[in-house]
N, C-alpha and C. Protein backbone atom coordinates (compact mmCIF):
# COMPACT_ATOMS: atom_id res chain seq x y z
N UNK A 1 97.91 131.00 106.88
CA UNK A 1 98.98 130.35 107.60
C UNK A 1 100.27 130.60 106.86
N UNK A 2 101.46 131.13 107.42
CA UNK A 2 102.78 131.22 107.08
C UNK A 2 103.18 129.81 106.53
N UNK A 3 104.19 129.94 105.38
CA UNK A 3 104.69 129.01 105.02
C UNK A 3 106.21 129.16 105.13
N UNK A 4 106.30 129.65 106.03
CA UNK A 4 107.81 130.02 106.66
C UNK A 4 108.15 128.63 107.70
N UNK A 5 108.83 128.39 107.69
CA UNK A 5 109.31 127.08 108.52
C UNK A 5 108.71 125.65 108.04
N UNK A 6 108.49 126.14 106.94
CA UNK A 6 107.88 124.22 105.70
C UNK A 6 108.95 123.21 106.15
N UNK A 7 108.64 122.34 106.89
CA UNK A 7 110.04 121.48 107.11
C UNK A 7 110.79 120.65 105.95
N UNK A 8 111.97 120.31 106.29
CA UNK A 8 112.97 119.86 104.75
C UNK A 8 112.37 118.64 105.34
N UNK A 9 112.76 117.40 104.55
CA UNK A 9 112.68 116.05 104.83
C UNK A 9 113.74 115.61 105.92
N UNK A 10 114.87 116.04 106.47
CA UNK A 10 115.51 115.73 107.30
C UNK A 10 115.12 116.21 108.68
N UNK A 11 114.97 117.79 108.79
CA UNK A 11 113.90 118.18 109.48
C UNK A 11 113.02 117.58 110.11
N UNK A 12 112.10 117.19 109.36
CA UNK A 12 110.57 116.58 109.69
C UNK A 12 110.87 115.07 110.49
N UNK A 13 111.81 114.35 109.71
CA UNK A 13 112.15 113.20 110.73
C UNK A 13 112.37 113.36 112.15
N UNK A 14 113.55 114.29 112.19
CA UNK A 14 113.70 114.86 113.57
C UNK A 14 112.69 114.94 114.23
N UNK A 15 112.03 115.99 113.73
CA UNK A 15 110.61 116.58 114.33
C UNK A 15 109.87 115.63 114.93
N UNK A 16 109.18 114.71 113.85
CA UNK A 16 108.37 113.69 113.99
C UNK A 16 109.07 112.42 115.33
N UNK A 17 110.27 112.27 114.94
CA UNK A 17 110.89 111.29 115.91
C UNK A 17 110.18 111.79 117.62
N UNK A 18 110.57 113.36 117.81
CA UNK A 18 110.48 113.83 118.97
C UNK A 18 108.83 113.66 119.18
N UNK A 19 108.20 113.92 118.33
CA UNK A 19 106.68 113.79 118.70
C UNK A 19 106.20 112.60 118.96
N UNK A 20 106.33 111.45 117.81
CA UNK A 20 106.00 110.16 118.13
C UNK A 20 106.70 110.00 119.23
N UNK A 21 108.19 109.96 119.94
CA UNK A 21 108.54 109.40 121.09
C UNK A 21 107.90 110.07 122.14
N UNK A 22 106.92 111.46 122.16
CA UNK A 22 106.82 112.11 123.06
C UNK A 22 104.69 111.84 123.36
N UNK A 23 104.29 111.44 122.41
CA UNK A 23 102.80 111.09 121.94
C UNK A 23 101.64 111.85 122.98
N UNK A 24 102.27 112.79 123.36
CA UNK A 24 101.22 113.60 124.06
C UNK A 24 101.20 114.58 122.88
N UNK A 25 100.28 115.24 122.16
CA UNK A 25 100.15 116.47 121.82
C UNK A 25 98.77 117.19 121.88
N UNK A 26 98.27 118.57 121.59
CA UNK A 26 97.35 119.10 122.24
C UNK A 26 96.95 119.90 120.74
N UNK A 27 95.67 119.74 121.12
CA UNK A 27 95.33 121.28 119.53
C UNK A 27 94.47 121.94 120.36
N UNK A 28 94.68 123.06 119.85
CA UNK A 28 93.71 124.17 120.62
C UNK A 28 92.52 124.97 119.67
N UNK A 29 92.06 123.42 119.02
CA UNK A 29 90.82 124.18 118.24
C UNK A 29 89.36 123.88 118.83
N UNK A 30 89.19 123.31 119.90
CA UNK A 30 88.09 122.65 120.47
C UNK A 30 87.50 123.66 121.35
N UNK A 31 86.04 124.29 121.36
CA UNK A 31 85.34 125.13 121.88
C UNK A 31 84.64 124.68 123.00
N UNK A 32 84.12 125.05 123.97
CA UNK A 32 82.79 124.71 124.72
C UNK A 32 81.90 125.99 125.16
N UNK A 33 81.31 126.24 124.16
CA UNK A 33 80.70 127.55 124.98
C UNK A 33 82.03 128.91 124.53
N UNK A 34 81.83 129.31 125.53
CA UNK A 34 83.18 130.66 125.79
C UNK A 34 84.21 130.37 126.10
N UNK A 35 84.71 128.49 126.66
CA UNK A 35 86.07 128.06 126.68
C UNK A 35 86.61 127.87 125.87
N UNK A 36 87.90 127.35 125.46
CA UNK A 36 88.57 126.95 124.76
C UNK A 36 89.38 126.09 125.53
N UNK A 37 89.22 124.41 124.78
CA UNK A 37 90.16 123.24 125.55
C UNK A 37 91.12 122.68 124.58
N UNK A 38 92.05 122.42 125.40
CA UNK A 38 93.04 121.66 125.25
C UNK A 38 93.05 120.27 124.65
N UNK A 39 93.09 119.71 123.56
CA UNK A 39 92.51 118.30 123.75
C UNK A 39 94.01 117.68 123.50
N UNK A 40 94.13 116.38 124.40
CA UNK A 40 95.73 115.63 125.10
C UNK A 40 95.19 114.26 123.52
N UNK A 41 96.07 114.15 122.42
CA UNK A 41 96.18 113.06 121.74
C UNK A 41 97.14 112.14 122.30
N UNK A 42 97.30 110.95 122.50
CA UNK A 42 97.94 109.57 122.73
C UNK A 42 98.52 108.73 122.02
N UNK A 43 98.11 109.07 120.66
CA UNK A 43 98.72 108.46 119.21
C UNK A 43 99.57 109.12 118.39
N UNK A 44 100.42 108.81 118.12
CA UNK A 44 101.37 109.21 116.97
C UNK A 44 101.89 108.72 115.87
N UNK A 45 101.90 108.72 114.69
CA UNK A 45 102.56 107.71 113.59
C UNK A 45 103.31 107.94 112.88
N UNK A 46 104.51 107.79 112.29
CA UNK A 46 105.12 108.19 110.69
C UNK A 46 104.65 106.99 109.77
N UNK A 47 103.95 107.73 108.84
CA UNK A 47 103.13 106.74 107.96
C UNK A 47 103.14 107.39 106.45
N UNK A 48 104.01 106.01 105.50
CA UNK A 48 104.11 107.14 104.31
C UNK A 48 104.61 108.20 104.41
N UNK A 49 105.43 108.68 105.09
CA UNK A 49 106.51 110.00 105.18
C UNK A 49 105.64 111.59 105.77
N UNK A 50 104.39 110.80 106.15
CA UNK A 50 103.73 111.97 107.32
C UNK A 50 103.38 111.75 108.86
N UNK A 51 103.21 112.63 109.31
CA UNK A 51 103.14 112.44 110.63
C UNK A 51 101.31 112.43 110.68
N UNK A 52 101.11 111.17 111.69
CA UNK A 52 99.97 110.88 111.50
C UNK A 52 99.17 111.00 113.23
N UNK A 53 98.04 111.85 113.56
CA UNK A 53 97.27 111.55 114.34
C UNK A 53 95.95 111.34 114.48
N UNK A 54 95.70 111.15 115.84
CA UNK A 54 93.82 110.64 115.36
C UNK A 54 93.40 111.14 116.49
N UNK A 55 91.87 110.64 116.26
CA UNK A 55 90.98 110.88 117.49
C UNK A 55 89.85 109.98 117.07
N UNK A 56 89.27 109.90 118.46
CA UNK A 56 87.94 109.39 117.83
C UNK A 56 86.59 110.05 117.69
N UNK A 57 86.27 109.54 116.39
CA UNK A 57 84.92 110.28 115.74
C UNK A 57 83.83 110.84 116.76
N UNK A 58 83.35 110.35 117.28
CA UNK A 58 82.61 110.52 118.70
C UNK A 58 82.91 111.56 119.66
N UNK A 59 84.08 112.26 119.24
CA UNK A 59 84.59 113.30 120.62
C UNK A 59 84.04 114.59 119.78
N UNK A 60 84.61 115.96 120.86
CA UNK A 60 83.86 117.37 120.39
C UNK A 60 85.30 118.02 119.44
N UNK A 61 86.49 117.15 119.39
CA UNK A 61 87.51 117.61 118.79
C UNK A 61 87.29 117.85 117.26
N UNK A 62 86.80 116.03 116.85
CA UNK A 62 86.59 115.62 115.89
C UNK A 62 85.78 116.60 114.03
N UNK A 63 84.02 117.13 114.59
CA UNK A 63 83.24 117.92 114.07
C UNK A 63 83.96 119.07 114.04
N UNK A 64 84.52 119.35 114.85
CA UNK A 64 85.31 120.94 115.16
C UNK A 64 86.24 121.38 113.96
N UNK A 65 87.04 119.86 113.95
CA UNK A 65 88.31 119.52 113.23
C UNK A 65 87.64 119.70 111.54
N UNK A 66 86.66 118.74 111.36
CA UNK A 66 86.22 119.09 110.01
C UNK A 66 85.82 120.58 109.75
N UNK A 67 85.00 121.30 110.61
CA UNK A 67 84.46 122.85 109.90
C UNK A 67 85.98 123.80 110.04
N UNK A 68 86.69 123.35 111.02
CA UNK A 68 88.00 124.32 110.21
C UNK A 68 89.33 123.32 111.05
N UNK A 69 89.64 122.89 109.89
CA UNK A 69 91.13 122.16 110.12
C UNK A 69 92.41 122.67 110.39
N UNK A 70 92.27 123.95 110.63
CA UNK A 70 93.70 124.97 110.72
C UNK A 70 94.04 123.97 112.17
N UNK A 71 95.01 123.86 112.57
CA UNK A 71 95.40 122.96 114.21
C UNK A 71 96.75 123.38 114.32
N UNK A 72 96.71 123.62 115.68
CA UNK A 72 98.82 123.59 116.15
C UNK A 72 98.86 122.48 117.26
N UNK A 73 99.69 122.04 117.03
CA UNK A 73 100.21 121.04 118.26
C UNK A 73 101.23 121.43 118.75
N UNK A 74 101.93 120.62 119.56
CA UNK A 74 102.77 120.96 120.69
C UNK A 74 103.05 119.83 121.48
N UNK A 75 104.03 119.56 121.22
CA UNK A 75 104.92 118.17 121.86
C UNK A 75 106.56 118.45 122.73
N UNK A 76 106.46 118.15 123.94
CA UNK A 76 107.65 118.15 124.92
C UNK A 76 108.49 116.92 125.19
N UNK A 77 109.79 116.95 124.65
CA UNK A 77 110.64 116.00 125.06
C UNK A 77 111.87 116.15 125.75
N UNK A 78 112.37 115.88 126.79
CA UNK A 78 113.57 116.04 126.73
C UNK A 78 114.29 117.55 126.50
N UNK A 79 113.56 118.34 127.57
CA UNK A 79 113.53 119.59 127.60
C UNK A 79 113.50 120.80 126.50
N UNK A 80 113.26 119.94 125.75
CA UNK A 80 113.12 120.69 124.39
C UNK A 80 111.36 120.27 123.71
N UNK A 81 110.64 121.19 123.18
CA UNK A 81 109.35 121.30 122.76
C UNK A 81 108.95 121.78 121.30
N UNK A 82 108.29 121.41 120.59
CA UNK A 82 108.04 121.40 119.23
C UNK A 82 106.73 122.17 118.96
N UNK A 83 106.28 123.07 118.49
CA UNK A 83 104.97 123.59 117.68
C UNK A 83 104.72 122.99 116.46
N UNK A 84 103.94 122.69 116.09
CA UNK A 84 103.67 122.38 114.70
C UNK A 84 102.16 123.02 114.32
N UNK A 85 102.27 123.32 113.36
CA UNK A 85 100.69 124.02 112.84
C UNK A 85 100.62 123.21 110.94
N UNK A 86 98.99 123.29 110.74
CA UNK A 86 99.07 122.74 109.57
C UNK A 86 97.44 122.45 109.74
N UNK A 87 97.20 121.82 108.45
CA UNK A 87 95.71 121.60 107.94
C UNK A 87 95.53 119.89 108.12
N UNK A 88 94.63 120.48 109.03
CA UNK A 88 94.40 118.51 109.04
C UNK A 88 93.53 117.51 107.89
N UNK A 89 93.76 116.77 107.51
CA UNK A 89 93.47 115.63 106.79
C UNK A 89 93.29 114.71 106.82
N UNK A 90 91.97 114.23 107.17
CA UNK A 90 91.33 112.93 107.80
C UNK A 90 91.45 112.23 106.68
N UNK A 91 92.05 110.64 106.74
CA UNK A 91 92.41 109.25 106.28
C UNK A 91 91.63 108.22 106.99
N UNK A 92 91.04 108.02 106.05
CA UNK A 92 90.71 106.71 106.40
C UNK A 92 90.31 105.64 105.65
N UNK A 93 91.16 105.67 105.19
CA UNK A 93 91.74 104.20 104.21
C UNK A 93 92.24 103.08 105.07
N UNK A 94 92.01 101.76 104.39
CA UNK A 94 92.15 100.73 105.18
C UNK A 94 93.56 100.48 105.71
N UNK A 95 94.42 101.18 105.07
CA UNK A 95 96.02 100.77 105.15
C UNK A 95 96.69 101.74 106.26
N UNK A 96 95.72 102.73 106.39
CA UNK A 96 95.99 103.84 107.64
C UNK A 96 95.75 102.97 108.80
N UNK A 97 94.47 102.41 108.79
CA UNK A 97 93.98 102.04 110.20
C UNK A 97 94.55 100.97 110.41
N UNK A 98 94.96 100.08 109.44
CA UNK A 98 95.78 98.62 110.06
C UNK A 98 96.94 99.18 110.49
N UNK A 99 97.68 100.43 109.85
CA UNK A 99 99.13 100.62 110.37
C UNK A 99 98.71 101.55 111.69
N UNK A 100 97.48 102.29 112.09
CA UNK A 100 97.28 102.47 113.20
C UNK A 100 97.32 101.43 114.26
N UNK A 101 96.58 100.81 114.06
CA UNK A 101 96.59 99.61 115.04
C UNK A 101 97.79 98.63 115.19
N UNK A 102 98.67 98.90 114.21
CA UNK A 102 99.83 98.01 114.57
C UNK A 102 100.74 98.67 115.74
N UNK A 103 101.05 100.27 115.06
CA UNK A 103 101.47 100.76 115.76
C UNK A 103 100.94 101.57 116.78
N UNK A 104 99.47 101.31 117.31
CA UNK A 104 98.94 101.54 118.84
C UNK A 104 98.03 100.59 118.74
N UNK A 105 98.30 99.41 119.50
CA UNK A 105 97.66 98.07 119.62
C UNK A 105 96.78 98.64 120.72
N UNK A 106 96.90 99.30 122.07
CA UNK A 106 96.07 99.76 122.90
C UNK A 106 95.19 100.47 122.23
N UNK A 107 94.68 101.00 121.08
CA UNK A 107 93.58 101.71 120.66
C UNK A 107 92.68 100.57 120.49
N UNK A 108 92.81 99.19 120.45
CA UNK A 108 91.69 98.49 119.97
C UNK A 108 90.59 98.21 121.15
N UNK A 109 91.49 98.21 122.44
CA UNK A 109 90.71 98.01 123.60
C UNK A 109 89.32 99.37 123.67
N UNK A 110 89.35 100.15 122.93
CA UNK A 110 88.78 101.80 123.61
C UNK A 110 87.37 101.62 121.87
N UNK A 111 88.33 101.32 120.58
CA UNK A 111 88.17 101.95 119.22
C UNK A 111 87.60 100.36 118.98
N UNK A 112 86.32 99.78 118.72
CA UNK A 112 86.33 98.73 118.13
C UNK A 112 84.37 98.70 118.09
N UNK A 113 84.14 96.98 117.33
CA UNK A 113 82.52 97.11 117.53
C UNK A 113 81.76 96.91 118.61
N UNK A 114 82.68 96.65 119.45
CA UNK A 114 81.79 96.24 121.31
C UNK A 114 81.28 98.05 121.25
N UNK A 115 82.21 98.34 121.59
CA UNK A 115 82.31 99.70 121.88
C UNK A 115 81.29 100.74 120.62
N UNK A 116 81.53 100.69 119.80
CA UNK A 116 80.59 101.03 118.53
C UNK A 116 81.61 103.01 118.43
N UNK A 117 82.69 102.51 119.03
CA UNK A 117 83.71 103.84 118.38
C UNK A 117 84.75 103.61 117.31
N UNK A 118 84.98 104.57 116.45
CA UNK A 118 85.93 104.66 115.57
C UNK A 118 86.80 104.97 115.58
N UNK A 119 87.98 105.56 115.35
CA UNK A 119 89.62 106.32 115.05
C UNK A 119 89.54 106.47 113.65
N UNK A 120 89.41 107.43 113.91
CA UNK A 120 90.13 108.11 112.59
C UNK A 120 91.69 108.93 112.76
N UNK A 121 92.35 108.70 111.78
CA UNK A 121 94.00 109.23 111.79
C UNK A 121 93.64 110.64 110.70
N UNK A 122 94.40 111.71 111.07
CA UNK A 122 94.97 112.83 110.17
C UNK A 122 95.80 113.04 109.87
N UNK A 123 96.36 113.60 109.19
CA UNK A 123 97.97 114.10 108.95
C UNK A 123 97.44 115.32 108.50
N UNK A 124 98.70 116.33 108.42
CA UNK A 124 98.79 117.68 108.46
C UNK A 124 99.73 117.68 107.18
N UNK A 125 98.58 119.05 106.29
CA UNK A 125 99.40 119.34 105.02
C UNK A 125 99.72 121.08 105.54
N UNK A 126 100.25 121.40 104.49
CA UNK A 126 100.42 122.68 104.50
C UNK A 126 101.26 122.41 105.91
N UNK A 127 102.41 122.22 106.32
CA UNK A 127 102.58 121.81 107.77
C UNK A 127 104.24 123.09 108.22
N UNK A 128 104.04 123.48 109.33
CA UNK A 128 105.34 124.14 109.69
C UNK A 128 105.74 123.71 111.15
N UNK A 129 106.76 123.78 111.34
CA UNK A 129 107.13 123.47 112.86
C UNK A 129 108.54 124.60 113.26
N UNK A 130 108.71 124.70 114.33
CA UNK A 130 109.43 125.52 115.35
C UNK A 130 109.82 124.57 116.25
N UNK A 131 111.08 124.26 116.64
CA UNK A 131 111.62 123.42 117.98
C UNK A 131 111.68 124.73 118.66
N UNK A 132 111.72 124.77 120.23
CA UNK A 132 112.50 125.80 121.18
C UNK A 132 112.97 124.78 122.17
N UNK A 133 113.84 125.63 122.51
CA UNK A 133 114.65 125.50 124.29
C UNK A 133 114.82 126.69 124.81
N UNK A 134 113.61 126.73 125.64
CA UNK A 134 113.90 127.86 126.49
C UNK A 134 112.59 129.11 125.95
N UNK A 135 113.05 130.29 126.03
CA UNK A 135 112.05 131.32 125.40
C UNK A 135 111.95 131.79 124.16
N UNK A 136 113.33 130.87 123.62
CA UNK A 136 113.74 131.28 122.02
C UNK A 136 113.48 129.92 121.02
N UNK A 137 113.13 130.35 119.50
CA UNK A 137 112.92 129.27 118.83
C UNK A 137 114.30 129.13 118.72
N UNK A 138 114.93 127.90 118.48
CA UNK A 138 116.11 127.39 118.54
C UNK A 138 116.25 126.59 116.27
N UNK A 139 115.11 126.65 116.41
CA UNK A 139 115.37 126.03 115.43
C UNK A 139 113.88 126.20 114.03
N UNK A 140 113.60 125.86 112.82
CA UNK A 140 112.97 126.33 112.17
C UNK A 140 112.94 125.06 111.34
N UNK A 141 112.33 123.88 111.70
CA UNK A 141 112.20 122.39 111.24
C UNK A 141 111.09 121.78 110.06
């Protein structure tokens, strides 16, 4: 993975602002067979000065995610759209998941012991991002 576009700390706020306000993003590391899917995340966090997402343990994203963590996302706001690529890093420390749940109170309805599912949050090291507008990168965040 290029380490060309490492975001500065001012950068990454930006970045992150547009993603968390935008909380759809997609990785395209999930297989089925000879497909390749899209998987739509719903959560977003700045936590400790990273950008934080999850899934839950139980899905085909999840196993995928551990045997190779390379991931790009991709978040649309406000006619402008973000790439991000990076190595994911599953957390799950107690101070992740309470600040998950503070800041997505709707995960408890889905993620809890009725249910017998988990959330786990990642953040992305090794991390680069690209804003565009339009067909051109506009920017190198």
């Amino acid at each position: 993975m290029s380490k060309q576009g490492t975001p500065t700390m001012g950068g990454l706020i930006f970045m992150l602002g547009g993603l968390v306000a935008c909380v759809v993003c997609g990785i395209s590391a999930v297989r089925d067979g000879d497909y390749t899917h899209l998987m739509i995340f719903g959560f977003a966090m700045v936590f400790e000065g990273k950008l934080y997402l999850g899934c839950g343990t139980h899905k085909a994203a999840y196993p995928q995610m551990l045997e190779n963590p390379y991931v790009e996302l991709c978040a649309f706001n406000k006619g402008t759209f973000v790439r991000v690529r990076g190595k994911a890093v599953f957390d799950d420390r107690p101070e992740v998941q309470a600040a998950m749940y503070e800041a997505g109170p709707f995960l408890k309805d889905t993620y809890n012991e009725q249910t017998g599912h988990h959330h786990i949050c990642f953040y992305l090291e090794d991390m680069s991002a690209m804003e565009f507008k339009g067909p051109e990168a506009i920017k190198l965040v």
